[in-house]
N, C-alpha and C. Protein backbone atom coordinates (compact mmCIF):
# COMPACT_ATOMS: atom_id res chain seq x y z
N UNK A 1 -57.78 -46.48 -2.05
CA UNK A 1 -57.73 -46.36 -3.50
C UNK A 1 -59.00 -45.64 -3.98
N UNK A 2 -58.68 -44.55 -5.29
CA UNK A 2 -60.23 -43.86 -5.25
C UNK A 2 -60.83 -45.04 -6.17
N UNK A 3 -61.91 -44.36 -6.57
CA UNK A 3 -63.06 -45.23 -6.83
C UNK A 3 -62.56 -45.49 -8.52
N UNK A 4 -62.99 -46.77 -9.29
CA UNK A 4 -62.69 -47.06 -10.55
C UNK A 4 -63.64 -45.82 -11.36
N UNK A 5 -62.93 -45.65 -12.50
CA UNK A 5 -63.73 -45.29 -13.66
C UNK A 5 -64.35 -46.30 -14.61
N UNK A 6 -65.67 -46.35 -14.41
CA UNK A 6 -66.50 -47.68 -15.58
C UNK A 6 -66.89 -47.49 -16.69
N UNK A 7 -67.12 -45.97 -16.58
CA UNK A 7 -67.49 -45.25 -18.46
C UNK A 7 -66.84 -44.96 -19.21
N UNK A 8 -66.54 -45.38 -20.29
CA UNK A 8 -65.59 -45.22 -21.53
C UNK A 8 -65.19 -43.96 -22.11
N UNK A 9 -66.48 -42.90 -21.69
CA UNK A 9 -66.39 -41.79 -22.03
C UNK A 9 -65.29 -40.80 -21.12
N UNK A 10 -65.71 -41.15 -19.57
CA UNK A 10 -65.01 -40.37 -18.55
C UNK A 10 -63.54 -40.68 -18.40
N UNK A 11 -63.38 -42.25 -19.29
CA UNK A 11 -62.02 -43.25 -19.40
C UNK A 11 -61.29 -42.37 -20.29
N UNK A 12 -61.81 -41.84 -21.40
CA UNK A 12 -61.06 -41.06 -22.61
C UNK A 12 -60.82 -39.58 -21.92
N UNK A 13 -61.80 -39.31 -21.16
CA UNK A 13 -61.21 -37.63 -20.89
C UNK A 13 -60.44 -37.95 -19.32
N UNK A 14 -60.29 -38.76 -18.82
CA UNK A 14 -59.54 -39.07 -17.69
C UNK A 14 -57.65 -38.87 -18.45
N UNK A 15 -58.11 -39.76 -19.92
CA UNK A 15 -56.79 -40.42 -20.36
C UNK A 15 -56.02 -39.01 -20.69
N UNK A 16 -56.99 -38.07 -21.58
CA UNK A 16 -56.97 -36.52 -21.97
C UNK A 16 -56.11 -35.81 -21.57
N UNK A 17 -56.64 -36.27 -19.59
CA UNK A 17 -55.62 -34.87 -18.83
C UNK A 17 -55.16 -35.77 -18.28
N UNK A 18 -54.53 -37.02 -18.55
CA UNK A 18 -53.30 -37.14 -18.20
C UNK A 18 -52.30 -36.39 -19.02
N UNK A 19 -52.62 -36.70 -20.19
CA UNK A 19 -51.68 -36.55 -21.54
C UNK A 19 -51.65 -35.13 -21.42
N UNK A 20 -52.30 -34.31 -21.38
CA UNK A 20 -52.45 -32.84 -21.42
C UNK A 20 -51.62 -32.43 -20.29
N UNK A 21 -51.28 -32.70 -19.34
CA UNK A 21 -50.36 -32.84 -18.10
C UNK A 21 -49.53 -32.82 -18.46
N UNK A 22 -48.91 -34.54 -19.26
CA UNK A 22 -47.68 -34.64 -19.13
C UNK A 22 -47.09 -33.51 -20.63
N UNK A 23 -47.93 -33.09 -21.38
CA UNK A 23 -47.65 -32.32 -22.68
C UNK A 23 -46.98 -30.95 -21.74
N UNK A 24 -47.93 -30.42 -21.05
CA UNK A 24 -47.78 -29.24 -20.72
C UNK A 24 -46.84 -29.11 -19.71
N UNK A 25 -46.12 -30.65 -19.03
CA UNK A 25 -45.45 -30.04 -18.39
C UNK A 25 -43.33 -30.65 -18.82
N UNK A 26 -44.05 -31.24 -20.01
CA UNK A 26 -42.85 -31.53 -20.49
C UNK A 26 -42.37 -31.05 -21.80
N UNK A 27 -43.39 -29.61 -21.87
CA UNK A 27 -42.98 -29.26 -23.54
C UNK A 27 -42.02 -28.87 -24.34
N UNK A 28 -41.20 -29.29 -23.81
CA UNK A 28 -39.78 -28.83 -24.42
C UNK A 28 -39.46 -30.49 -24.64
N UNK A 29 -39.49 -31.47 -24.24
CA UNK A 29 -39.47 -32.62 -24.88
C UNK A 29 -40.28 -33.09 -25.75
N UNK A 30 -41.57 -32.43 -25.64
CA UNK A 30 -42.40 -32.60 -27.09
C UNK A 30 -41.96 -32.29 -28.37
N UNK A 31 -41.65 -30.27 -27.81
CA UNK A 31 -41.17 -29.87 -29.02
C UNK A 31 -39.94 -30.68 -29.49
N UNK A 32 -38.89 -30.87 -28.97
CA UNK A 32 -37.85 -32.28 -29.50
C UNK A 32 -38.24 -33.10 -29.80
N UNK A 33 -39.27 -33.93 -29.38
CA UNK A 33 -39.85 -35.34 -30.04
C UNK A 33 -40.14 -35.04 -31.18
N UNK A 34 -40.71 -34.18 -31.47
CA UNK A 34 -41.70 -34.10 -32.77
C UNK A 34 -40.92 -33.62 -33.79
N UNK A 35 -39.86 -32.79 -33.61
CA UNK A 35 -38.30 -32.53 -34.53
C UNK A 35 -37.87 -33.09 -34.77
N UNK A 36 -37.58 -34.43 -33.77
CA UNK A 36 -36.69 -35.27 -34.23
C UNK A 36 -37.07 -36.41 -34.39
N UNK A 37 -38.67 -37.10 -34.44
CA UNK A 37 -39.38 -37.93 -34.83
C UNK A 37 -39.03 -39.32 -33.55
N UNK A 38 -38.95 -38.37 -32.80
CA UNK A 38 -38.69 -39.83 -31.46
C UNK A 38 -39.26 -39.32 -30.07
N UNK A 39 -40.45 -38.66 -30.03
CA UNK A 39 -41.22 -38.54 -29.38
C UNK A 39 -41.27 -39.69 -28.00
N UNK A 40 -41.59 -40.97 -28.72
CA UNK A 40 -42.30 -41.67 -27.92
C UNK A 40 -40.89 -42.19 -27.08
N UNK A 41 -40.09 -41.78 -27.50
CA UNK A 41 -38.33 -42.50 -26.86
C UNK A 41 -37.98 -41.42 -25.54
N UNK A 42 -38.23 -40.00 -26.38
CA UNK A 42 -37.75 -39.05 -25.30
C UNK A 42 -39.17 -39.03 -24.08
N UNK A 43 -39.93 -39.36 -24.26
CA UNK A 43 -41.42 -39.10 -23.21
C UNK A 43 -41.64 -40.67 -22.89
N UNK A 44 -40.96 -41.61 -22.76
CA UNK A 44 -41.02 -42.72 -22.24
C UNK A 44 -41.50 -43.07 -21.09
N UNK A 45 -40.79 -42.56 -20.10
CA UNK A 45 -40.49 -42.58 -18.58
C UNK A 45 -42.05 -41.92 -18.08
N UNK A 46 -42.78 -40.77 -18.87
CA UNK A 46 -43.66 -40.18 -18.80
C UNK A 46 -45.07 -40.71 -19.23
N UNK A 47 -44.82 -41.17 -20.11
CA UNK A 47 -45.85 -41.97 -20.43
C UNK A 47 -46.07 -43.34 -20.02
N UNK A 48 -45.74 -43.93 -19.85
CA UNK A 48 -45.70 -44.90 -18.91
C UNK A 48 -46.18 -45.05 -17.54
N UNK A 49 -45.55 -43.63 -16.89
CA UNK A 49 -46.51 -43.58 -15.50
C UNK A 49 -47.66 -43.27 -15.51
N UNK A 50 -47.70 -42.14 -16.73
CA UNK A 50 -49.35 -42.07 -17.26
C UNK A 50 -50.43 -43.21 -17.24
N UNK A 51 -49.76 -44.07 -18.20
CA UNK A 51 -50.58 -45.33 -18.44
C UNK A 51 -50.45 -45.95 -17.43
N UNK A 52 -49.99 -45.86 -16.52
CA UNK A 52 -50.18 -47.07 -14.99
C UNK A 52 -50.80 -45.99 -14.02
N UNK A 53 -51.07 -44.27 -14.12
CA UNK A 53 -52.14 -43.97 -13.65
C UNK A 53 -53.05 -44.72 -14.04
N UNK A 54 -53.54 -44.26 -15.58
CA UNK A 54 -55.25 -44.16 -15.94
C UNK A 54 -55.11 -45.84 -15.75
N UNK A 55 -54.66 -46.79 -16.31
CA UNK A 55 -55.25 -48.41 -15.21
C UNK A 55 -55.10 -48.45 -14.19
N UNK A 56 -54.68 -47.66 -13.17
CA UNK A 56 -54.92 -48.02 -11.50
C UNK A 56 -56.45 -46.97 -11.65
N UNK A 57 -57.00 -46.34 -12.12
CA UNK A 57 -58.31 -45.60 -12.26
C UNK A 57 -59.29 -46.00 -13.24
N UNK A 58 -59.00 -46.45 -14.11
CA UNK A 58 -59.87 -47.28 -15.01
C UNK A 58 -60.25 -48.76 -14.51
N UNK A 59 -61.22 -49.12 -14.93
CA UNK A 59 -61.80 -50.52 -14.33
C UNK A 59 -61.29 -51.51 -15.62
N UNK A 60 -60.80 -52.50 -15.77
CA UNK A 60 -60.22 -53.49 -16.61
C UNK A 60 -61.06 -53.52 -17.67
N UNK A 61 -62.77 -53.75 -17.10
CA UNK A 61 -63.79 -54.57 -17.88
C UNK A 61 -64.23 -53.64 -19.23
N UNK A 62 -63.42 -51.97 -19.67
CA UNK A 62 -63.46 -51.70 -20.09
C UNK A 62 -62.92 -51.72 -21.80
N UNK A 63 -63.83 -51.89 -22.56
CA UNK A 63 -62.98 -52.56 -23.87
C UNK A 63 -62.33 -51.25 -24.60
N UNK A 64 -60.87 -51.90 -25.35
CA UNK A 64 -60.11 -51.28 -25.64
C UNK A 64 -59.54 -49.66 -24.90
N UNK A 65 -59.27 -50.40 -23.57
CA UNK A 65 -58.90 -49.68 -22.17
C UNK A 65 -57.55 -49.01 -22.82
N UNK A 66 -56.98 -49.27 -22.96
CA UNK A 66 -55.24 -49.47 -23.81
C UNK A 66 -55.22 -48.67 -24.83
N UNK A 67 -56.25 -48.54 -25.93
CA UNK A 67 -56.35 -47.99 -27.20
C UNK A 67 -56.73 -46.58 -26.38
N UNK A 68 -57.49 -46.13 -25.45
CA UNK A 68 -58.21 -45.01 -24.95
C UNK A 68 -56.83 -44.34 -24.80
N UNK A 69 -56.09 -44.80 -24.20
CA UNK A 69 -55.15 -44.11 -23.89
C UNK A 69 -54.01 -43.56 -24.89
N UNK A 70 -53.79 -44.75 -25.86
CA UNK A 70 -53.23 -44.06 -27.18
C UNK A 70 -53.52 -42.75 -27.77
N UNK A 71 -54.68 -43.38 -27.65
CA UNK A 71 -56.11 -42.57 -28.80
C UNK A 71 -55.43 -40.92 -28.31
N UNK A 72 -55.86 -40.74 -26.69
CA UNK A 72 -55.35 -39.78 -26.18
C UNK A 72 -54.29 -38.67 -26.34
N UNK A 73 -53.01 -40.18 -26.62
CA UNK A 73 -51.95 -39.17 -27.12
C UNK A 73 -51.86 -38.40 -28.16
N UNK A 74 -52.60 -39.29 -29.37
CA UNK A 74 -52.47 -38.69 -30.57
C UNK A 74 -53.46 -37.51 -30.93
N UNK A 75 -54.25 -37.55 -30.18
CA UNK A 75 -55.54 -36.35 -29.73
C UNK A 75 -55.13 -35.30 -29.45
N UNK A 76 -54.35 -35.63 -28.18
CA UNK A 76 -53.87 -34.09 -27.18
C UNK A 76 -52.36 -33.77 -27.55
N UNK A 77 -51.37 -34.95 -27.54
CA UNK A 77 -50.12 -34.18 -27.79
C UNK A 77 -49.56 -33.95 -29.29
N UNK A 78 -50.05 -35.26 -30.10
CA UNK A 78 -49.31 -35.31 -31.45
C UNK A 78 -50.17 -34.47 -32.48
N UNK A 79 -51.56 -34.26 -32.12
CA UNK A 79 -52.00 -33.16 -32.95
C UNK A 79 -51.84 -32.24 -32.83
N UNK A 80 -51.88 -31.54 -31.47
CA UNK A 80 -51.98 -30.31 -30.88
C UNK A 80 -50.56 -30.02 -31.48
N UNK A 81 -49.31 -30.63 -31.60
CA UNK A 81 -48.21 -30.56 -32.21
C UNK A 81 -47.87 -30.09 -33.37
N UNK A 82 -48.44 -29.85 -34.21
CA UNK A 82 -48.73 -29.85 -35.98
C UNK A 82 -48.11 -28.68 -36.45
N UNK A 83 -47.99 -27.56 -35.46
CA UNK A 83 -47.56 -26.49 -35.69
C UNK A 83 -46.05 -26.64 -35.48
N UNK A 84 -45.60 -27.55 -35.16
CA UNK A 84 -44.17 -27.76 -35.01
C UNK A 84 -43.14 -28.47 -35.79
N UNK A 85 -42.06 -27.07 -36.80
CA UNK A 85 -41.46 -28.11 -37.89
C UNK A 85 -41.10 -29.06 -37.50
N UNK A 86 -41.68 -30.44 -38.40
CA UNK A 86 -40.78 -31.57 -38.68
C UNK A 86 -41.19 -32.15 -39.67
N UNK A 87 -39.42 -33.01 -40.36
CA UNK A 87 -39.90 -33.86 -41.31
C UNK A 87 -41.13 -34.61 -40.92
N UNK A 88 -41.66 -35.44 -40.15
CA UNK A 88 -42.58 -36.45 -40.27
C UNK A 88 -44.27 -35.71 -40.77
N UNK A 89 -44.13 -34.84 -41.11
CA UNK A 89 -45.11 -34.12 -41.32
C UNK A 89 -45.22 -33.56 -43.14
């Protein structure tokens, strides 16, 4: 197993390129998520393995371990998104 991540900082840009990964390699379900305001339904399966990467690489003792990874999404995929009609916007 590689080694934990203990810094909060390296925890958020770890979380980054996950998300930046799964954006870039699923962007045609983004662009649908974000059209049709169900993002988090169609990228399920994806995000999920995400988040059970970055905690098998993140160290527990890290606070608001969970939120880093949110934080992430709404950072890298749902902003970076903005340019894409939809009502929720």
């Amino acid at each position: 197993m590689a080694r934990q991540v203990e810094d909060p900082d390296l925890a958020f840009r770890l979380a980054r390129a996950i998300i930046s990964d799964i954006a870039l390699y699923n962007q045609d379900k983004v662009s649908e998520g974000i059209k049709n305001d169900n993002i988090f339904d169609i990228l399920a399966d994806e995000l999920q393995e995400g988040r059970e990467h970055f905690r098998e690489r993140v160290a527990e003792k890290i606070d608001n371990r969970d939120q880093l990874f949110d934080r992430a999404i709404v950072d890298v995929m749902i902003k970076q998104a903005g340019k894409i009609e939809s009502s929720i916007w």
